[in-house]
Protein backbone atom coordinates (compact mmCIF):
# COMPACT_ATOMS: atom_id res chain seq x y z
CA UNK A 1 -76.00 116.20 2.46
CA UNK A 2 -76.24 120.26 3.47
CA UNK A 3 -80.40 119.82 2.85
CA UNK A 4 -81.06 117.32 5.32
CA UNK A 5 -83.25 114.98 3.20
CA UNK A 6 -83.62 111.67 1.48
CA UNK A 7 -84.78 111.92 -2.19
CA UNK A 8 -87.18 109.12 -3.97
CA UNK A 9 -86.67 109.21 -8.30
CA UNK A 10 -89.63 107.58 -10.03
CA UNK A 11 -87.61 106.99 -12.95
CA UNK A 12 -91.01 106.12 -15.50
CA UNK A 13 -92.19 109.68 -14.66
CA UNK A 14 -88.86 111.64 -13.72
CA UNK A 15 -91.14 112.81 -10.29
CA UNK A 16 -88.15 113.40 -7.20
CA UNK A 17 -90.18 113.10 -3.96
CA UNK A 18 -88.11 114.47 -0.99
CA UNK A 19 -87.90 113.03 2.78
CA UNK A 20 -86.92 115.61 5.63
CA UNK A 21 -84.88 114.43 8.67
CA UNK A 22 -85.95 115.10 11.66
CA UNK A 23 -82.59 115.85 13.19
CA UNK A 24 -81.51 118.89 11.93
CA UNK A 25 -77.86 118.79 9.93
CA UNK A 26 -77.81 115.07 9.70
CA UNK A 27 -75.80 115.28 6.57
CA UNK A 28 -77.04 112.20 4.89
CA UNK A 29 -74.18 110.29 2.65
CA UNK A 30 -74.98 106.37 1.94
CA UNK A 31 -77.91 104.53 1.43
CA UNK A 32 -79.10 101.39 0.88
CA UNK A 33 -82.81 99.94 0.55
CA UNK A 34 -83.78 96.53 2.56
CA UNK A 35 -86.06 94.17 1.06
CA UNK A 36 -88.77 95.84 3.05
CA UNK A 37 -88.72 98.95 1.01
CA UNK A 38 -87.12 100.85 4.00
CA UNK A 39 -84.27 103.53 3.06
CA UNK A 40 -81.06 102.50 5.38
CA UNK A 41 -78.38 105.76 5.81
CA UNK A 42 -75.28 106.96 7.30
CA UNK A 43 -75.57 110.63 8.73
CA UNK A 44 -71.95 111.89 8.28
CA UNK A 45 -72.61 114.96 10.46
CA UNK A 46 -74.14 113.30 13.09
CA UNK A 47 -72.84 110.00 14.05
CA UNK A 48 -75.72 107.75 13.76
CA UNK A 49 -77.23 105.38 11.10
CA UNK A 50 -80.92 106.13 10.00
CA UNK A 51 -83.50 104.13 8.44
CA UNK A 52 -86.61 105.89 6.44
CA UNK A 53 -89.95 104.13 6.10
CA UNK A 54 -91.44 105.30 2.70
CA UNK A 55 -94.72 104.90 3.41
CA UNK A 56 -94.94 106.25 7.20
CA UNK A 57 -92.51 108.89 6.62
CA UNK A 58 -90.88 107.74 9.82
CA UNK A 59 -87.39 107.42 10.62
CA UNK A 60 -85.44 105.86 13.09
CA UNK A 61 -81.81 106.34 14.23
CA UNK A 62 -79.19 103.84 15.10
CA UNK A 63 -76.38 105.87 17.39
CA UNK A 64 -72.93 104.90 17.13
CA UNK A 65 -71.51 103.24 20.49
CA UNK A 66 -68.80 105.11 20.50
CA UNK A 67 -68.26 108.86 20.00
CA UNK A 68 -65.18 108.57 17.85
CA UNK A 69 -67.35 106.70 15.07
CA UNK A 70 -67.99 110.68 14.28
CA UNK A 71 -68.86 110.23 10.62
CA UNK A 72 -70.80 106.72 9.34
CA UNK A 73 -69.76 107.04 5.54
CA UNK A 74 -70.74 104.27 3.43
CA UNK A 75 -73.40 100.77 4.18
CA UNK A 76 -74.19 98.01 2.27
CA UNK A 77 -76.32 94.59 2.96
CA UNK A 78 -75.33 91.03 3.15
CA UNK A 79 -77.74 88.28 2.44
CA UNK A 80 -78.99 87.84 5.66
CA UNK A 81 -79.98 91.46 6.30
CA UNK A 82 -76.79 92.92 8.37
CA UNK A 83 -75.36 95.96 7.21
CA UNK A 84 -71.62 96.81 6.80
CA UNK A 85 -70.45 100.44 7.16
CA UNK A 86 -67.37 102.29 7.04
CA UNK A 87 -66.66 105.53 9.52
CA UNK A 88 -64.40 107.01 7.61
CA UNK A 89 -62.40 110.03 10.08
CA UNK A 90 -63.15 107.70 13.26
CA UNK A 91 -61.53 105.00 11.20
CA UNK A 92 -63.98 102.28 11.74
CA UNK A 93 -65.42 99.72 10.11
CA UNK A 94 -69.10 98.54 12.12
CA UNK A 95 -71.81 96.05 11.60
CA UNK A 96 -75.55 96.52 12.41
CA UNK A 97 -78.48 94.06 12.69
CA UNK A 98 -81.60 95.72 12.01
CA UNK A 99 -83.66 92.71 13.89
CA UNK A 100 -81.72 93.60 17.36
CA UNK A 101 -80.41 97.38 16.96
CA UNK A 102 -77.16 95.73 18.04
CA UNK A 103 -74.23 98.25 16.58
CA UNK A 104 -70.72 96.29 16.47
CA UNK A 105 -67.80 98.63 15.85
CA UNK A 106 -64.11 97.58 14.75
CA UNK A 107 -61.29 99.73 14.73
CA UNK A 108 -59.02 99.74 11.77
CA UNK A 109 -55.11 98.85 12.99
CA UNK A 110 -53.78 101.20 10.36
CA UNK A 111 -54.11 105.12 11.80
CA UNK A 112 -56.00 107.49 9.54
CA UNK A 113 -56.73 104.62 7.24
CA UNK A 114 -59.73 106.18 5.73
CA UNK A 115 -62.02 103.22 4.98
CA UNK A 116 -64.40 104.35 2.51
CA UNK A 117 -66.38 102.52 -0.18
CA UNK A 118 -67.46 98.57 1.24
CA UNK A 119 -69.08 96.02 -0.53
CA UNK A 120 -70.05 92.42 0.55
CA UNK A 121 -69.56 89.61 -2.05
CA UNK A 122 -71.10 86.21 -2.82
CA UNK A 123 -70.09 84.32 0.13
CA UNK A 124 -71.06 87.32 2.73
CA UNK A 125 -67.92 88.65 2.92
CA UNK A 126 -67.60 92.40 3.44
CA UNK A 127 -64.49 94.91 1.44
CA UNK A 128 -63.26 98.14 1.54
CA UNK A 129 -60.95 100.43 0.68
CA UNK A 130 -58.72 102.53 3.42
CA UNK A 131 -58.90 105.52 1.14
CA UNK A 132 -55.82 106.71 3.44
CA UNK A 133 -53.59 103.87 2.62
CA UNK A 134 -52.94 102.07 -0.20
CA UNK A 135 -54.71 98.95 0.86
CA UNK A 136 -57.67 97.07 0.37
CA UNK A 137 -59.04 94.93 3.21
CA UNK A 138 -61.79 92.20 4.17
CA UNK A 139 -63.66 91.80 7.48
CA UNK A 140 -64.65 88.28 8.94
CA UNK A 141 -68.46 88.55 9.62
CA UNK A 142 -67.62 86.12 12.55
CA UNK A 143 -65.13 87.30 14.57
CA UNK A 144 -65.23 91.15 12.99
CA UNK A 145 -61.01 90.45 12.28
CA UNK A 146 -60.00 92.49 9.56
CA UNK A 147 -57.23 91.38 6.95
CA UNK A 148 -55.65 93.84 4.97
CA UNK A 149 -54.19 93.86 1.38
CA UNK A 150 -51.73 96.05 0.44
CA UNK A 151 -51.96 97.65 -3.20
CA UNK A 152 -49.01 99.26 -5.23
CA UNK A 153 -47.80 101.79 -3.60
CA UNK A 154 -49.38 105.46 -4.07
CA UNK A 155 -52.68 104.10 -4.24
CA UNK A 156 -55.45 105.24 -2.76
CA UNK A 157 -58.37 103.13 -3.54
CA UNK A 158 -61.55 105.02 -2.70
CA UNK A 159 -64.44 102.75 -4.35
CA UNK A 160 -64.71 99.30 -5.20
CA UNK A 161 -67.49 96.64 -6.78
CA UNK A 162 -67.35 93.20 -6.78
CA UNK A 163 -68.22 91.04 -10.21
CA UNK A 164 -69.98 87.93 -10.73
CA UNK A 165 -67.06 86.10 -9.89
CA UNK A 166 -65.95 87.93 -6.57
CA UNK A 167 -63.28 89.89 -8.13
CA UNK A 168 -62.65 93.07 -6.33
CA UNK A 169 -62.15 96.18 -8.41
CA UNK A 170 -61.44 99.20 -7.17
CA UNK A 171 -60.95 102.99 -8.43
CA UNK A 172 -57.32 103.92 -7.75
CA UNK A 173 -58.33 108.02 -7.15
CA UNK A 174 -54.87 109.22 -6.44
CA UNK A 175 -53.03 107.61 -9.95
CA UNK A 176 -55.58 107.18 -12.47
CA UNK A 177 -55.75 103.42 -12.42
CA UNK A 178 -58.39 100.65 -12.81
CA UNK A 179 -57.53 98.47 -10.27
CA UNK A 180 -58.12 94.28 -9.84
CA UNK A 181 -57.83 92.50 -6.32
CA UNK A 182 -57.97 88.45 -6.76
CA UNK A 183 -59.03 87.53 -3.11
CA UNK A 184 -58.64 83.85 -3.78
CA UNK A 185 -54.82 84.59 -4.86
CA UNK A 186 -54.21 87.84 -3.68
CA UNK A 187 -52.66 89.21 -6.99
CA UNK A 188 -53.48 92.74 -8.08
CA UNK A 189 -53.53 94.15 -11.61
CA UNK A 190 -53.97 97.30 -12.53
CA UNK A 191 -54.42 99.15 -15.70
CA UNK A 192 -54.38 102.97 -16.67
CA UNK A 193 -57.52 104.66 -16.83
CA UNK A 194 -58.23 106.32 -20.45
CA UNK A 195 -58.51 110.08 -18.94
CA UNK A 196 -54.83 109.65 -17.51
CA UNK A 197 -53.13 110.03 -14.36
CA UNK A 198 -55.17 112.96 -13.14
CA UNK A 199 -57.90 111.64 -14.07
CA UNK A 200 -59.26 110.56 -10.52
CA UNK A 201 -61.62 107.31 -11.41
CA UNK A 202 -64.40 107.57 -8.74
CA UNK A 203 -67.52 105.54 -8.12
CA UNK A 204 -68.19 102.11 -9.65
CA UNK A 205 -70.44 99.13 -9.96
CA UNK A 206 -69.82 95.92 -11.92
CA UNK A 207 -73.24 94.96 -14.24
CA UNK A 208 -74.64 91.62 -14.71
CA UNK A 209 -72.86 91.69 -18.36
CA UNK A 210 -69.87 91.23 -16.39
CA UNK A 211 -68.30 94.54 -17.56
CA UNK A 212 -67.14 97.45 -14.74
CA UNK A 213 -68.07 100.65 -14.99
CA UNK A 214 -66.62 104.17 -13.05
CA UNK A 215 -66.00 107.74 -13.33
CA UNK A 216 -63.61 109.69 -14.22
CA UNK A 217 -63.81 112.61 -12.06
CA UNK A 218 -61.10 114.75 -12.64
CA UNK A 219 -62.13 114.91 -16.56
CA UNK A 220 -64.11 117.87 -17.35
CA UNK A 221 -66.52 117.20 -18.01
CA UNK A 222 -66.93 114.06 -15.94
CA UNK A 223 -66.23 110.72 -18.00
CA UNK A 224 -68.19 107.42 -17.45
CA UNK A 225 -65.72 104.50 -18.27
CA UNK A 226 -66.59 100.99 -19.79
CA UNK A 227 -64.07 98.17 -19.28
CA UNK A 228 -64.17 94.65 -20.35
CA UNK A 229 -62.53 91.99 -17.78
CA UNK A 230 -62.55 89.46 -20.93
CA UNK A 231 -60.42 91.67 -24.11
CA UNK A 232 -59.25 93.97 -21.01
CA UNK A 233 -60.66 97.03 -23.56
CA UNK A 234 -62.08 100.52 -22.15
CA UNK A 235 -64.85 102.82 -24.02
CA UNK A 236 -65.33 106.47 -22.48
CA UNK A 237 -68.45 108.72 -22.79
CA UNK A 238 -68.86 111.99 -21.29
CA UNK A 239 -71.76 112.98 -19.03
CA UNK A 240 -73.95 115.22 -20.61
CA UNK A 241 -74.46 117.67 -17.03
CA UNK A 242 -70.66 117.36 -16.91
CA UNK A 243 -71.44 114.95 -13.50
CA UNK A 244 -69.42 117.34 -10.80
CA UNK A 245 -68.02 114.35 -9.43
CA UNK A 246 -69.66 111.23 -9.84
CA UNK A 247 -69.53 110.44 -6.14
CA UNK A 248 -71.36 106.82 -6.63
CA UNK A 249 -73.08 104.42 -8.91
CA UNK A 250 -75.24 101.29 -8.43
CA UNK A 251 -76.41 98.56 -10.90
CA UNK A 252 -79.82 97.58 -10.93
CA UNK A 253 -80.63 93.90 -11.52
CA UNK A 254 -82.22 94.51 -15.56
CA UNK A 255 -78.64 96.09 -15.74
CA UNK A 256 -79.11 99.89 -15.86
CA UNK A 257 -77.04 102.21 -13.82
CA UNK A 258 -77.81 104.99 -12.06
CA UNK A 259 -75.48 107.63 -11.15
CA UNK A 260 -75.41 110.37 -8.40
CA UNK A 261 -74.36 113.93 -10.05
CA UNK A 262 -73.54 115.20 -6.69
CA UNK A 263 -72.16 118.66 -7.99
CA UNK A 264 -74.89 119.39 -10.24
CA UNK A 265 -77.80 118.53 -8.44
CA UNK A 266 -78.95 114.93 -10.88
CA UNK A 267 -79.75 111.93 -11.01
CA UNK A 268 -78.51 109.87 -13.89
CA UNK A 269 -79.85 107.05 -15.95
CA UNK A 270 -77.55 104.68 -18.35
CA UNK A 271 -79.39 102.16 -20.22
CA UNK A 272 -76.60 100.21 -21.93
């Protein structure tokens, strides 16, 4: 975020290529690549969305309508192209359509909820957590309504994946848990993460295996945890760098993840 540019990983030669911003302290958090090959962020610092064309170098910014939405924190796509973000200290959730420009912004009814990690699942339906809360929540793509879930209480659910079957897991930072949200029922189930209480499970991303995968990021060194929805069984591994804090993961389609060291300047690969 401090250095103000977008890095590119070749991962069959290990080359980083780095993109500078052109607005100075931008503080680049999320991204997210279109099916263009375009690089979609949120600049924290700066209260706009910004999207990087690769081969022009180019980058155009998306302002927020509304000067509270301070801090864009996390984006995703749905099928049809829109993007879902979460302002995380204006306490927003927002919607953006690349074709028009048009930025949609919806104000969470909970104060200093904290929404955080968002995800969209099969039927175009966006989720996040309210990192501030204990509650998950949903909003309609229609009507931009939001419907909130509450979780157990002290939980503070600060990233979340979806699986092949629209389950919603989510990493329970504040107690150490593994978390399950049924959307269809509404039931949560939980279960302790290996590394304890303190343990602080952090980013996460489902693979097409069907097993979930997160951090442990108040292990030292970092931990990168296994579970298996089917025998409900965990397997730990600790990252070689030590991670410092493994702030996000993704899964690519062949089923590798890649991880983002934040606190040691790397890039990880897992082929599994």
């Amino acid at each position: 975020m401090a250095a103000n540019v977008l890095g590119r990983l070749d991962p069959k030669t290990g080359e980083i290529r780095q993109y500078r911003l052109k607005t100075p302290d931008s503080g680049p958090h999320g991204l997210a690549a279109d099916s263009e090959g375009n690089i979609w962020f949120t600049a924290n610092y700066k209260g706009y969305i910004g999207k990087l064309n690769p081969k022009t170098e180019d980058v155009t910014e998306y302002p927020m309508p509304d000067p509270e939405a301070r801090d864009p924190h996390s984006l995703v796509f749905d099928s049809k192209g829109v993007i879902w973000f979460t302002v995380q200290g204006g306490n927003f959730v927002g919607r953006l359509d690349p074709s028009t420009g048009a930025v949609n912004l919806k104000r969470l009814p909970v104060p200093r909820a904290r929404p955080y990690g968002i995800v969209v699942n099969s039927k175009g339906i966006p989720f996040f957590c309210e990192f501030g809360t204990n509650k998950v929540a949903m909003i309609h793509p229609a009507t931009l309504e939001i419907s909130e879930y509450t979780l157990p209480e002290g939980a503070r659910p600060r990233r979340l994946t979806v699986a092949s079957d629209d389950m919603v897991y989510y990493t329970d930072f504040a107690r150490g848990h593994l978390g399950r949200f049924d959307p269809r029922r509404g039931n949560v189930e939980e279960w302790n993460s290996p590394g304890g209480p303190e343990s602080q499970p952090y980013g996460i991303a489902a693979t097409p295996d069907g097993a979930v995968w997160y951090s442990e990021s108040g292990v030292k060194p970092n931990r990168l945890i296994r579970f298996d929805p089917k025998t409900k069984a965990f397997a730990a591994w600790p990252i070689p760098s030590g991670g410092g804090v493994v702030r996000h993961m993704v899964s690519t389609p062949g089923g590798d993840l890649y991880l983002a060291c934040s606190g040691v300047n790397k890039v990880a690969i897992v082929h599994y």
